[in-house]
N, C-alpha and C. Protein backbone atom coordinates (compact mmCIF):
# COMPACT_ATOMS: atom_id res chain seq x y z
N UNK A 1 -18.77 16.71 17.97
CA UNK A 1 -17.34 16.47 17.89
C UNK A 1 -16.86 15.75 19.14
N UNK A 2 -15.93 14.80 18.86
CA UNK A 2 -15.07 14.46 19.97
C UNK A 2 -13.86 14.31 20.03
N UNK A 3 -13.32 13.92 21.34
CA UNK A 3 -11.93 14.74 21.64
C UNK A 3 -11.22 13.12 21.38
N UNK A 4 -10.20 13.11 19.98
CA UNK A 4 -9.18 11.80 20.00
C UNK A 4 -8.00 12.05 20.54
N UNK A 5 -7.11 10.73 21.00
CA UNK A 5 -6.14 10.58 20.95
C UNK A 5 -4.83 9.80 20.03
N UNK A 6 -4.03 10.10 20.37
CA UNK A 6 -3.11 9.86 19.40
C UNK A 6 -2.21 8.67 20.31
N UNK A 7 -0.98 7.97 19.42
CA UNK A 7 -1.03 6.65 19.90
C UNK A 7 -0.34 6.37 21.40
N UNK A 8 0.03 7.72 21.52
CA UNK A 8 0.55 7.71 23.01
C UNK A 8 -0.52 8.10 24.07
N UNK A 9 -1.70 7.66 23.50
CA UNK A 9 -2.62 7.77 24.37
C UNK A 9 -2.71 9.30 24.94
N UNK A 10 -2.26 10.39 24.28
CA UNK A 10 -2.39 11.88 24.55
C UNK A 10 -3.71 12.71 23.73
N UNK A 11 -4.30 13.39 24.36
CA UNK A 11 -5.25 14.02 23.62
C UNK A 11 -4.90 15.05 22.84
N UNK A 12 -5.63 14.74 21.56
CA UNK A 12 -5.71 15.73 20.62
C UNK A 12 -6.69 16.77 20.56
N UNK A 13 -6.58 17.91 19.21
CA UNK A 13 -7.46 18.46 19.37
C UNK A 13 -8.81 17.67 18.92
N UNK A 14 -10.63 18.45 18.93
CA UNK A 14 -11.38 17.68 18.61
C UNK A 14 -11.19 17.70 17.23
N UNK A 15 -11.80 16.42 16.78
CA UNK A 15 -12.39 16.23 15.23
C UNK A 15 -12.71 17.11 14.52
N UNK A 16 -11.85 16.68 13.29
CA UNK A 16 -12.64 18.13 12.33
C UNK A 16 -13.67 17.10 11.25
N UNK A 17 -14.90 17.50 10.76
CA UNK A 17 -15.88 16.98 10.55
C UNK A 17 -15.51 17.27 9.05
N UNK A 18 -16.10 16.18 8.18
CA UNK A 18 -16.08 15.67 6.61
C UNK A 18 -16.45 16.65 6.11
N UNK A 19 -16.94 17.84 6.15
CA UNK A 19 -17.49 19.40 5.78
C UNK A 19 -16.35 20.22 5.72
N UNK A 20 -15.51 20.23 6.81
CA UNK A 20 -14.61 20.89 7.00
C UNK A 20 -13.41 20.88 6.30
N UNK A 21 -13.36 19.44 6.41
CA UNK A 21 -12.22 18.56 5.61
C UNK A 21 -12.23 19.03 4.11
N UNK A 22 -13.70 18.75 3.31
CA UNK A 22 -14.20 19.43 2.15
C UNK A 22 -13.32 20.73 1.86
N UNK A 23 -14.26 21.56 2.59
CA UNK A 23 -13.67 23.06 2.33
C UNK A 23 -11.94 23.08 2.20
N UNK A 24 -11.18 22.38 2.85
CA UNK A 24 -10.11 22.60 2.94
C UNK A 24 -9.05 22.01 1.84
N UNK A 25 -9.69 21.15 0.83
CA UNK A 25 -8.96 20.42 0.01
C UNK A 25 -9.97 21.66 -1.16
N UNK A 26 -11.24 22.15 -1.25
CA UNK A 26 -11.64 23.38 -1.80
C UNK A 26 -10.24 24.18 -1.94
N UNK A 27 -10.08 25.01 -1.05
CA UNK A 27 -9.17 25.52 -1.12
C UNK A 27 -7.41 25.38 -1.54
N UNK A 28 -7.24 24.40 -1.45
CA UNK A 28 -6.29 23.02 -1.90
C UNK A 28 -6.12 23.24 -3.37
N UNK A 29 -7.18 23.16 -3.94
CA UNK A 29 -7.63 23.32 -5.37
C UNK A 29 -7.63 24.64 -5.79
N UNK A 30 -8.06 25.59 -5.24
CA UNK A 30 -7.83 27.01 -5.64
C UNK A 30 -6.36 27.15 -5.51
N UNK A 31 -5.87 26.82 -5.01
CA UNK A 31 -4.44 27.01 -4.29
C UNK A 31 -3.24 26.42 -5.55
N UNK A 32 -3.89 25.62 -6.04
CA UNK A 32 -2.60 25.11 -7.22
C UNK A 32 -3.42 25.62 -8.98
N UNK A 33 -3.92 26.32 -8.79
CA UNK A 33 -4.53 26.59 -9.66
C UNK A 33 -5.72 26.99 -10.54
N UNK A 34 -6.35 25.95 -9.70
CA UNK A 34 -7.45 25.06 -10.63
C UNK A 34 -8.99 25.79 -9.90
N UNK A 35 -10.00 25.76 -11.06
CA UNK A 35 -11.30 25.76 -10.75
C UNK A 35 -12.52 24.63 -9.96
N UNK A 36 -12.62 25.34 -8.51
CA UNK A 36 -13.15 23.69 -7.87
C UNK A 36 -14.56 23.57 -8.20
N UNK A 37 -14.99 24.81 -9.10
CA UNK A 37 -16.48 24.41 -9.54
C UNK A 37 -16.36 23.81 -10.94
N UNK A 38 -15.65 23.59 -11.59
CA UNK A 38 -15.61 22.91 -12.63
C UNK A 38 -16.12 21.07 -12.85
N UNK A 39 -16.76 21.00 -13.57
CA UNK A 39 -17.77 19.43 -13.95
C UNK A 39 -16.42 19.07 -12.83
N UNK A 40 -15.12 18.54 -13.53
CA UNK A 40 -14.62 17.37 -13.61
C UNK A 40 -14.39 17.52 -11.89
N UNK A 41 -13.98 18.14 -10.98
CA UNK A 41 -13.70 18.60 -9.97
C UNK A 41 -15.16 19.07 -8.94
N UNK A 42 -15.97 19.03 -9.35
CA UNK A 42 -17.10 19.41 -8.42
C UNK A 42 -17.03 18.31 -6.90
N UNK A 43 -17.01 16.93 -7.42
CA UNK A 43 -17.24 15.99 -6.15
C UNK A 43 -16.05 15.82 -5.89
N UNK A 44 -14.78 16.47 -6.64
CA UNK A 44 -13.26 15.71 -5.89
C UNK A 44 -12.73 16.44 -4.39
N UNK A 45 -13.40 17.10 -4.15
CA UNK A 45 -12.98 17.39 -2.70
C UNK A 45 -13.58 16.29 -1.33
N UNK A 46 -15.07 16.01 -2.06
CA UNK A 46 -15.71 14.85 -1.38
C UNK A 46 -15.05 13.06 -1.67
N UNK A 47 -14.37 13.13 -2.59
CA UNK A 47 -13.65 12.07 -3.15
C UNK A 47 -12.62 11.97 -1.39
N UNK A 48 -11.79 13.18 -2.35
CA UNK A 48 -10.93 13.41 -1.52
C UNK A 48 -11.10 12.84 -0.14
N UNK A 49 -11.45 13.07 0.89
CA UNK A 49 -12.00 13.51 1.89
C UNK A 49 -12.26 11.84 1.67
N UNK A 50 -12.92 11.05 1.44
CA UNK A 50 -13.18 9.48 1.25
C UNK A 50 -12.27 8.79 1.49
N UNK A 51 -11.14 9.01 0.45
CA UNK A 51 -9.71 8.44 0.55
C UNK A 51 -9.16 8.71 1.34
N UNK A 52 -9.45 9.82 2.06
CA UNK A 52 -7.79 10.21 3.03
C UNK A 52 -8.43 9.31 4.41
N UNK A 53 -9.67 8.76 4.29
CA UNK A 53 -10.20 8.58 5.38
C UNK A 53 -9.50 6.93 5.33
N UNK A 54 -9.29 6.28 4.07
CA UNK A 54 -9.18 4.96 4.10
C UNK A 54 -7.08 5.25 4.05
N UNK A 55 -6.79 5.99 3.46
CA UNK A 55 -5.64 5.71 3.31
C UNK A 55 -5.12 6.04 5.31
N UNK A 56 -5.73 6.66 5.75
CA UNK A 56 -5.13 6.93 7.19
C UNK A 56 -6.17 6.01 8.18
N UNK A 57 -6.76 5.58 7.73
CA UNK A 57 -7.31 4.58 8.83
C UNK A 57 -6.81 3.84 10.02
N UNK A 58 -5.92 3.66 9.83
CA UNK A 58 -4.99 3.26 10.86
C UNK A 58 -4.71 3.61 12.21
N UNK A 59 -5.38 5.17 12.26
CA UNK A 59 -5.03 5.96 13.53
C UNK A 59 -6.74 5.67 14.50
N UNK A 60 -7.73 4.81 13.77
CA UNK A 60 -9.04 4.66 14.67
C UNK A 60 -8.62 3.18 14.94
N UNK A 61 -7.17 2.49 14.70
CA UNK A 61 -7.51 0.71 15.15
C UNK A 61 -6.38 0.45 15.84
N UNK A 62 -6.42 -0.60 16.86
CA UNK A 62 -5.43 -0.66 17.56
C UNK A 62 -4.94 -2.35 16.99
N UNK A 63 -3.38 -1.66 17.14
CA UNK A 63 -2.66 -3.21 16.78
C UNK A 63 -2.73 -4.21 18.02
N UNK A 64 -2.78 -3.80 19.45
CA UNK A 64 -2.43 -4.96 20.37
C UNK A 64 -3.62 -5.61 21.05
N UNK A 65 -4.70 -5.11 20.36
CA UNK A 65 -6.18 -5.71 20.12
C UNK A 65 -6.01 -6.57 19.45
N UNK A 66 -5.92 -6.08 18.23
CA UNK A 66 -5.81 -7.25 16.80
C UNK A 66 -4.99 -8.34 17.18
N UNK A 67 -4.03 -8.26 18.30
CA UNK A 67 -3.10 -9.76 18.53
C UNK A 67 -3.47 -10.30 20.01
N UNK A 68 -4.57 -9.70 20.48
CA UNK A 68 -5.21 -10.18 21.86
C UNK A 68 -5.30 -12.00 21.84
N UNK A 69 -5.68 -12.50 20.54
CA UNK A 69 -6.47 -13.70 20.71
C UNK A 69 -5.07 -14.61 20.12
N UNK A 70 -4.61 -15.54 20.81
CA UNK A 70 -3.49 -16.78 20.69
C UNK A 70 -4.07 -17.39 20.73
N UNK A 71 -3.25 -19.06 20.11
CA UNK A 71 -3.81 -20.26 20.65
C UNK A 71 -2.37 -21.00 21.03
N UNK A 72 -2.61 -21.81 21.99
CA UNK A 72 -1.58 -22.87 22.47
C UNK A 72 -1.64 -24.15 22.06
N UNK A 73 -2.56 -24.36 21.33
CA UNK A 73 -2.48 -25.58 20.90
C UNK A 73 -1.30 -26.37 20.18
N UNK A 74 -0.03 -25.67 19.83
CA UNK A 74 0.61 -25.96 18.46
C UNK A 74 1.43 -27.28 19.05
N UNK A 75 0.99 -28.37 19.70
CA UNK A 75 2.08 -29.06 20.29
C UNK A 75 3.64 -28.83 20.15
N UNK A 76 3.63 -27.89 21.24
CA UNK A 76 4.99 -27.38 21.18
C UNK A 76 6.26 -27.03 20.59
N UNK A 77 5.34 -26.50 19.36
CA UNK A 77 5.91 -25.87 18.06
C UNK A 77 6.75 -24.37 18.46
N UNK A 78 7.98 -24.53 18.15
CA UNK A 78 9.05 -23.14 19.19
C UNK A 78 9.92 -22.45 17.95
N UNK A 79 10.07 -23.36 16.60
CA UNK A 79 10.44 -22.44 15.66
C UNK A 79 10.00 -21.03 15.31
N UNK A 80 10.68 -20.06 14.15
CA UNK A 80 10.20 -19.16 13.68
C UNK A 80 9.27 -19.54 13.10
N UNK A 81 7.79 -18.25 12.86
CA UNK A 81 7.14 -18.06 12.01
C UNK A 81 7.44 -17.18 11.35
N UNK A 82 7.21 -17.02 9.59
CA UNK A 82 7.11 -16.28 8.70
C UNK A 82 6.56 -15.59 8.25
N UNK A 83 5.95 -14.56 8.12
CA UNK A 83 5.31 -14.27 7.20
C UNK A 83 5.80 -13.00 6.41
N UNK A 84 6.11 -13.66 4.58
CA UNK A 84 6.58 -12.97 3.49
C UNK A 84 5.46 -12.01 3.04
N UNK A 85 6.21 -10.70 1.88
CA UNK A 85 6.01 -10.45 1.35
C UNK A 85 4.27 -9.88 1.32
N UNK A 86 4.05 -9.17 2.87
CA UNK A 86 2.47 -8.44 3.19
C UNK A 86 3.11 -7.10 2.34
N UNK A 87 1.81 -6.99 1.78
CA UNK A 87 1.99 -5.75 0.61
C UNK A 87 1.62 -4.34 1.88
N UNK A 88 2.42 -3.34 1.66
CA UNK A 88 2.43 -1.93 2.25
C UNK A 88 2.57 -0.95 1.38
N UNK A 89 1.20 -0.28 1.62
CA UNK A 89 1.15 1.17 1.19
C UNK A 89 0.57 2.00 2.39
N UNK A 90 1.69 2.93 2.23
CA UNK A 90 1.76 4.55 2.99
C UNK A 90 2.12 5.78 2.94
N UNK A 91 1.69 6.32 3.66
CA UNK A 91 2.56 7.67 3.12
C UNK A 91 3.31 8.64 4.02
N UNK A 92 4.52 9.09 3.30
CA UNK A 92 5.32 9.82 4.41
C UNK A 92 4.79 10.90 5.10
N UNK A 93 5.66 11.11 5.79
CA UNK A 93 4.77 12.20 7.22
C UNK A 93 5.27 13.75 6.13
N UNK A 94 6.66 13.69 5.62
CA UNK A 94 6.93 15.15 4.90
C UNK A 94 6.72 15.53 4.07
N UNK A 95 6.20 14.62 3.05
CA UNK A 95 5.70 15.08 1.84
C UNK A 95 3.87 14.30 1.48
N UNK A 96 3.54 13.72 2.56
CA UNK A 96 2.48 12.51 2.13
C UNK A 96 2.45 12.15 0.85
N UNK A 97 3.50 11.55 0.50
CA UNK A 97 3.21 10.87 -0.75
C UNK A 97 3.80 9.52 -0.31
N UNK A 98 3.14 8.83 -1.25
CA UNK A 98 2.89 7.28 -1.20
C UNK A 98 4.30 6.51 -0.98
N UNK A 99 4.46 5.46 0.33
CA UNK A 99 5.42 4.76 0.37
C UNK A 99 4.77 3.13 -0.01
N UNK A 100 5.53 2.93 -0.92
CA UNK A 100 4.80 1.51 -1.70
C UNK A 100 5.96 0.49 -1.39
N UNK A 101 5.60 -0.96 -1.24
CA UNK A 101 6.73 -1.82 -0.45
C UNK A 101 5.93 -3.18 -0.38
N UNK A 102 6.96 -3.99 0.09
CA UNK A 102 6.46 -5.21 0.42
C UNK A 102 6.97 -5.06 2.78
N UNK A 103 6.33 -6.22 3.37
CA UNK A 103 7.17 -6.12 4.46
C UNK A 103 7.31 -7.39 5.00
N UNK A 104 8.10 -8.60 5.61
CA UNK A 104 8.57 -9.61 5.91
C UNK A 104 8.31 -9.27 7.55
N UNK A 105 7.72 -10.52 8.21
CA UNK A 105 7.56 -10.53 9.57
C UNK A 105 7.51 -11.73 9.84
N UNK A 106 8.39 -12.30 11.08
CA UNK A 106 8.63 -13.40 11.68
C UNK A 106 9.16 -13.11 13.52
N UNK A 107 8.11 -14.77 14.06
CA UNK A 107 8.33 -14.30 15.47
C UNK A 107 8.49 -15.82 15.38
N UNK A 108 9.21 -15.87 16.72
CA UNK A 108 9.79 -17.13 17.46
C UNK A 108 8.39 -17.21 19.08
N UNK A 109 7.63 -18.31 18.67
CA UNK A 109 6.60 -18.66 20.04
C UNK A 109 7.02 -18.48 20.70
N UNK A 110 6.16 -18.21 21.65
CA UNK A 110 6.79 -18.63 23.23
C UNK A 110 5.47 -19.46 23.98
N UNK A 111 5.20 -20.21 23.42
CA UNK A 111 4.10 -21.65 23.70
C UNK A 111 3.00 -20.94 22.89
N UNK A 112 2.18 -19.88 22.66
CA UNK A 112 1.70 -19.47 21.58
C UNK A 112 1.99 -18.58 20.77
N UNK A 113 0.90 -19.19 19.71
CA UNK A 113 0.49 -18.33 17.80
C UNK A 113 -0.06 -17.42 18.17
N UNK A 114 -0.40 -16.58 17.08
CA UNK A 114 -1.17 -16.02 16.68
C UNK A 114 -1.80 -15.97 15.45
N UNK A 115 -3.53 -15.66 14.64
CA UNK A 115 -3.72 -16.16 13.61
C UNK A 115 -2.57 -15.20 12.53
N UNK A 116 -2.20 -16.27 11.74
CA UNK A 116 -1.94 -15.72 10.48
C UNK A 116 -2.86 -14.45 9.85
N UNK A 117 -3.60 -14.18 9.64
CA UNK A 117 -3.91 -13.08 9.02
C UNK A 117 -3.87 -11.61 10.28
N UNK A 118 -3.51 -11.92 11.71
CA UNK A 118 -2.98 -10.72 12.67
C UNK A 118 -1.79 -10.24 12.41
N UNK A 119 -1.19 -11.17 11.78
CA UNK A 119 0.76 -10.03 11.69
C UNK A 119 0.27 -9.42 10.46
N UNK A 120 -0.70 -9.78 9.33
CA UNK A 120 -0.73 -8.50 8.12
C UNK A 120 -1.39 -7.66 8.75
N UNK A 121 -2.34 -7.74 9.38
CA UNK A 121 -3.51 -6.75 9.62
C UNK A 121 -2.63 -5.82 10.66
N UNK A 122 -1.48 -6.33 11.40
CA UNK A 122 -0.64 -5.37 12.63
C UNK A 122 0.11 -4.63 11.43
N UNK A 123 0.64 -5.11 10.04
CA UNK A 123 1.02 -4.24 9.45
C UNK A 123 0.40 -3.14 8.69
N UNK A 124 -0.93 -3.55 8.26
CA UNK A 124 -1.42 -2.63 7.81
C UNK A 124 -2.05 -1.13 8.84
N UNK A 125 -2.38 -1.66 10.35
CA UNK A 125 -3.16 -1.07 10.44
C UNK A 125 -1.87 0.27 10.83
N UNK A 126 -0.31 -0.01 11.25
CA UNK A 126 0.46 1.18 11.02
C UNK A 126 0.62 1.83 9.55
N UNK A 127 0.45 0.99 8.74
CA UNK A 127 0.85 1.79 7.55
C UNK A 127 0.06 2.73 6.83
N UNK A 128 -1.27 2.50 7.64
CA UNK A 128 -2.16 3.57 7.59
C UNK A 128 -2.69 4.77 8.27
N UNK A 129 -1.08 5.07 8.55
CA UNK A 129 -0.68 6.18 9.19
C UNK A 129 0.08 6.93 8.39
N UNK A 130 0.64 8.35 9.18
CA UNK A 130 1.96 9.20 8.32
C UNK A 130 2.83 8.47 9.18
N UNK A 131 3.95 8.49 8.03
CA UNK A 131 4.95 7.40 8.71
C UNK A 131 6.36 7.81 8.07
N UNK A 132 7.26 7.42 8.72
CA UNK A 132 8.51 7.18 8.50
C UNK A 132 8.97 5.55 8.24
N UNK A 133 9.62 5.00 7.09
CA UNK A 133 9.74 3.70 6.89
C UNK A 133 10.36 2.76 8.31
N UNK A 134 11.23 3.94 8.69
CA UNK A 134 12.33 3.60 9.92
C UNK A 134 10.87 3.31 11.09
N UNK A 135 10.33 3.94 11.70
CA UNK A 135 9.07 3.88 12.43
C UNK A 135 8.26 2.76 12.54
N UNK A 136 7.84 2.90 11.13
CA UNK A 136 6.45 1.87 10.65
C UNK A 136 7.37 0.45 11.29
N UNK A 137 8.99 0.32 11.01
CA UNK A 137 9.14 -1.00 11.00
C UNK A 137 9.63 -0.92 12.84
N UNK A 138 10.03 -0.44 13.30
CA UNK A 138 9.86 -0.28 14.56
C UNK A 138 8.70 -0.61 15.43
N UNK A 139 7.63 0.04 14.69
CA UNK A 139 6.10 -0.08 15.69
C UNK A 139 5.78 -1.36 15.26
N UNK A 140 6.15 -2.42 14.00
CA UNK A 140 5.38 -3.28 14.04
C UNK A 140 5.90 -4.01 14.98
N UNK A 141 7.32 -4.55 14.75
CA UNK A 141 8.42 -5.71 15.38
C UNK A 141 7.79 -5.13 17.38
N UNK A 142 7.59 -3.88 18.18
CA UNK A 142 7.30 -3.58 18.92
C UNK A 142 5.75 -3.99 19.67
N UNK A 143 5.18 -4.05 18.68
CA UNK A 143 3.55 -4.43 19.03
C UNK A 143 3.64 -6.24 19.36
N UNK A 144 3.98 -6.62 18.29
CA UNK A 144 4.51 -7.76 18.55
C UNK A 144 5.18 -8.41 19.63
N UNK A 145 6.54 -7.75 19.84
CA UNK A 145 7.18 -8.31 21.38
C UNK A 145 5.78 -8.07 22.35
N UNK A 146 5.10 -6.54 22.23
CA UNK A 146 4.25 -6.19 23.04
C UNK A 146 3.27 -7.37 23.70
N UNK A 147 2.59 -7.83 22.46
CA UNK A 147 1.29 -8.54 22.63
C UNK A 147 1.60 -10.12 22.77
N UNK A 148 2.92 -10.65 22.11
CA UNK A 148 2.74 -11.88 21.99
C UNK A 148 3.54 -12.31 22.96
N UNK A 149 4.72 -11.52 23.85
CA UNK A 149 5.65 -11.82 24.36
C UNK A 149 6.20 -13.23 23.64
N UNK A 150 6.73 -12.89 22.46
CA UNK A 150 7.85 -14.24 21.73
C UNK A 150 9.28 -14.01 22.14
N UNK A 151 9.65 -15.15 22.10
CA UNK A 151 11.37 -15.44 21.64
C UNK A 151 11.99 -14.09 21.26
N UNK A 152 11.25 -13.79 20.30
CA UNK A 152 12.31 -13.08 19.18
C UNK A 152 11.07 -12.47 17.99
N UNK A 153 11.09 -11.30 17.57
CA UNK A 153 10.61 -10.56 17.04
C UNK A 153 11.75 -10.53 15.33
N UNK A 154 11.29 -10.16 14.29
CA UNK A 154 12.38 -9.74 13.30
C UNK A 154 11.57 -8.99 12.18
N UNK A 155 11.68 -7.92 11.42
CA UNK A 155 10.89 -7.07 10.90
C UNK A 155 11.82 -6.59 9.55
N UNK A 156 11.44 -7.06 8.59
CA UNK A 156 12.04 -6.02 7.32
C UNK A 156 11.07 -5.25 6.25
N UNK A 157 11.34 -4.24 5.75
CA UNK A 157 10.83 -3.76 5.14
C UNK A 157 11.42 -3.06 3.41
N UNK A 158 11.01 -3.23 2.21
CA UNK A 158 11.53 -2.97 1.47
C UNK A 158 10.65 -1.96 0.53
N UNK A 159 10.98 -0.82 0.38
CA UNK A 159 9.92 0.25 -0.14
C UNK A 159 10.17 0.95 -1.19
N UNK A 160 9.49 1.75 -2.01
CA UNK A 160 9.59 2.83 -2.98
C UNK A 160 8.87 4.01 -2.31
N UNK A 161 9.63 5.40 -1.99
CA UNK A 161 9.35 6.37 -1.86
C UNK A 161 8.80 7.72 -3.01
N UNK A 162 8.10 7.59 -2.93
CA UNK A 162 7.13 8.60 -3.63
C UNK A 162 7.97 10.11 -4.08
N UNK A 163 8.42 10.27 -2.56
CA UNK A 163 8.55 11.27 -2.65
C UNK A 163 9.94 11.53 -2.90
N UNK A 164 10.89 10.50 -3.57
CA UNK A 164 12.04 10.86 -4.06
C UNK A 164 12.04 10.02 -5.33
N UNK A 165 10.92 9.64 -5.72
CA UNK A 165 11.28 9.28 -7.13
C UNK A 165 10.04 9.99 -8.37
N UNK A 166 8.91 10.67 -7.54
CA UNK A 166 8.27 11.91 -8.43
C UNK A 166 8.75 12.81 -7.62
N UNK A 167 9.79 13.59 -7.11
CA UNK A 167 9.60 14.73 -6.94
C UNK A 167 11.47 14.78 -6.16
N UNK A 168 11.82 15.91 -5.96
CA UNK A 168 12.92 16.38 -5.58
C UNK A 168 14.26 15.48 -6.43
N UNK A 169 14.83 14.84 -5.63
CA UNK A 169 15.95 14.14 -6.69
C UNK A 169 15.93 13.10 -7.76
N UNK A 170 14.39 12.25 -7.22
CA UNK A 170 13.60 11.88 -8.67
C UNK A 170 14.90 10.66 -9.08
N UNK A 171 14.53 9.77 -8.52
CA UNK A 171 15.77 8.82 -8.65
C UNK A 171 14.26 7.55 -8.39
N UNK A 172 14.05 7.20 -9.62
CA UNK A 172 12.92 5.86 -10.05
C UNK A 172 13.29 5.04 -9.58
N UNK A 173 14.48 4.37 -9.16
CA UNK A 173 14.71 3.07 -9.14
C UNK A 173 15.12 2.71 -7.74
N UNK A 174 15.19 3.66 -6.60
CA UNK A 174 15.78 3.24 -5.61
C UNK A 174 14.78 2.81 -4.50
N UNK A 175 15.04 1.76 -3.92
CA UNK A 175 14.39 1.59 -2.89
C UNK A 175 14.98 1.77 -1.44
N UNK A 176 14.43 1.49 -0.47
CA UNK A 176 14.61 1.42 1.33
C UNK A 176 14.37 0.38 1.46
N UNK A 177 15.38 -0.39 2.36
CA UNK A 177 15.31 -1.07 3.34
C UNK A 177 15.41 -1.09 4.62
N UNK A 178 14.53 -1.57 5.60
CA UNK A 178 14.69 -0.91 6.85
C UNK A 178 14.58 -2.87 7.95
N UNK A 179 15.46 -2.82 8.62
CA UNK A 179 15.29 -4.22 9.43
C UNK A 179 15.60 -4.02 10.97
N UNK A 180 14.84 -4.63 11.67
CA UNK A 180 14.57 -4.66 13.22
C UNK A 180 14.39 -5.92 13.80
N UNK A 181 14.85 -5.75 14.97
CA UNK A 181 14.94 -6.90 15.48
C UNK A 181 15.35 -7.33 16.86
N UNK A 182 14.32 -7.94 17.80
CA UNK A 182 14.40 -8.46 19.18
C UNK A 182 14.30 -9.65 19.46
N UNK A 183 14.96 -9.89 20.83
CA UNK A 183 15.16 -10.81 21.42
C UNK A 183 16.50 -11.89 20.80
N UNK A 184 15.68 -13.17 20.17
CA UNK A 184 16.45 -13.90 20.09
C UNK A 184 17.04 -13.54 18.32
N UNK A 185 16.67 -12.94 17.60
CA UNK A 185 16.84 -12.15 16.28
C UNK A 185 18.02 -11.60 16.73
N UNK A 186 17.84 -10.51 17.63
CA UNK A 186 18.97 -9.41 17.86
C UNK A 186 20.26 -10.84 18.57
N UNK A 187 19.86 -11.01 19.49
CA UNK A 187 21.12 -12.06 20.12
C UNK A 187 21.78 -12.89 19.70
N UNK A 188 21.54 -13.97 18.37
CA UNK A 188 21.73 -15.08 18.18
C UNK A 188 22.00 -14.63 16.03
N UNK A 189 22.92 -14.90 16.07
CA UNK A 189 22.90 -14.69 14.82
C UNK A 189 22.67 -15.47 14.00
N UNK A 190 22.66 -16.96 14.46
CA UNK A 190 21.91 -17.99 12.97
C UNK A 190 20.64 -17.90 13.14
N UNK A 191 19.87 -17.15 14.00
CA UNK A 191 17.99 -17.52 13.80
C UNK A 191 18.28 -15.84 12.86
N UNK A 192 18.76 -14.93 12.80
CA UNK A 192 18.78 -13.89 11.62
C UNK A 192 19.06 -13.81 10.79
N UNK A 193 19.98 -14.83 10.77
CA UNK A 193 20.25 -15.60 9.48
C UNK A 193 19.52 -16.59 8.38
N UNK A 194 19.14 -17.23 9.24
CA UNK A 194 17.80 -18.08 8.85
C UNK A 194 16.97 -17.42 8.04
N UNK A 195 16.09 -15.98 9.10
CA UNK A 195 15.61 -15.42 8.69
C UNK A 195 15.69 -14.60 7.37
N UNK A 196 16.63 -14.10 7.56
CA UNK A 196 17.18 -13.38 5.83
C UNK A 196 17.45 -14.33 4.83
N UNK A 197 17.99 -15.44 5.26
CA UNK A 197 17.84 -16.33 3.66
C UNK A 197 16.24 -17.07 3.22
N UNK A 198 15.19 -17.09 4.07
CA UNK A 198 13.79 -17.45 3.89
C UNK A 198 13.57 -16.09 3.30
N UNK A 199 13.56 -14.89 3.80
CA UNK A 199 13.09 -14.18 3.00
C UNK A 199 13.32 -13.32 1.82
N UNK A 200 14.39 -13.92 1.47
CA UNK A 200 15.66 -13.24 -0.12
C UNK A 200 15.18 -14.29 -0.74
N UNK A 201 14.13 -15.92 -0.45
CA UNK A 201 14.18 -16.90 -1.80
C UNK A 201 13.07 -16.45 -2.36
C-alpha cells in the first residue's frame, strides 16, 4: 500500500486495494437486498470495482502537466480560442450519480497555444472526480490561467444531474449551467460576449 494525496497536495489515508474495494460493494449488495452469490451478480462487485476505477480516474492525473507543452509559433495569433461542446461525464460528490453535460472552453494567448486535444483532456481529467458542477467549472478555467498564463480564461458548462432527475424531485428536463471567467473575459465585456454568441450557434 501507499500513502496518496489529494489535490491540495495533502496526504491521505493509504490505498485501499481492489479486494477490499470488492468486499465492500459485496456488502453494498447485501445491503439493498440482493443475493451477491447469485449467477447474474457473482463478478459484479469485480465489475464494479473496474468502473469506479475509470469513472474516478481523474484523481491519479494531473491537469497542469497535461498543459506543460505550448508552442509559440502561431505568428502572433492573440485572438480567442474555442473549444465547443467537450462531452462531460461525472458524478456528484452527494449522491454519486452521474452528471452528464457538454462543456465550452476558450482562452485568449498570451504569445502561446496549447495542443487542442489539452483543454479536453484538462476537462476530462476533473470530471473524473466527485464533483460539484460549480467546482469542476472553476478548476478547469483555474488550471488554465494556471498553466498557460493567457489573456483571459472563460469556462461554461451545461449539465443533466442524475441526481435530481432519477431521484428526489425527479424533474427530467432540467439542466445547470455554470460560467467562469478570468482576466480579460471577466473585464471586458465584448470578448464575453463574443464568447457566448460562438458558443449558443
Amino acid at each position: 500500500m501507499k500513502l496518496v494525496k489529494n489535490e491540495n497536495n495533502k496526504p491521505l489515508k493509504e490505498t485501499i486495494s481492489d479486494k477490499e474495494a470488492e468486499e465492500a460493494f459485496i456488502k453494498i449488495l447485501k445491503w439493498i437486498g440482493e443475493d451477491p452469490g447469485r449467477e447474474g451478480l457473482i463478478e459484479t462487485p469485480k465489475r464494479v470495482t473496474k468502473a469506479f476505477k475509470e469513472y474516478f480516474k481523474g484523481y491519479k492525473e494531473d491537469p497542469i502537466s497535461i498543459l506543460s507543452k505550448t508552442f509559440g509559433d502561431v505568428n502572433g495569433y492573440d485572438d480567442m480560442v474555442i473549444q465547443k461542446n467537450i462531452s462531460v461525464q461525472s458524478h456528484c460528490e452527494h449522491h454519486m450519480a452521474p452528471i452528464i453535460g457538454v462543456a465550452h472552453v476558450a482562452y485568449i494567448p498570451n504569445e502561446r497555444v496549447v495542443g487542442l486535444s489539452k483543454l479536453a483532456r484538462v476537462v476530462e481529467v476533473y470530471s473524473k472526480r466527485l464533483q460539484t458542477q460549480e467546482r469542476l467549472t472553476m478548476q478547469i478555467g483555474n488550471s488554465l490561467m494556471e498553466a498557460l498564463k493567457p489573456k483571459g480564461v472563460a469556462v461554461s458548462i451545461d449539465s443533466t444531474h442524475q441526481c435530481m432527475t432519477m431521484r428526489g424531485i425527479k424533474k427530467e428536463q432540467a439542466t445547470t449551467v455554470t460560467n467562469y471567467y478570468l482576466g480579460q473575459f471577466k473585464e471586458d465585456l465584448s470578448y464575453q460576449n463574443r464568447y457566448l454568441r460562438f458558443i449558443s450557434k
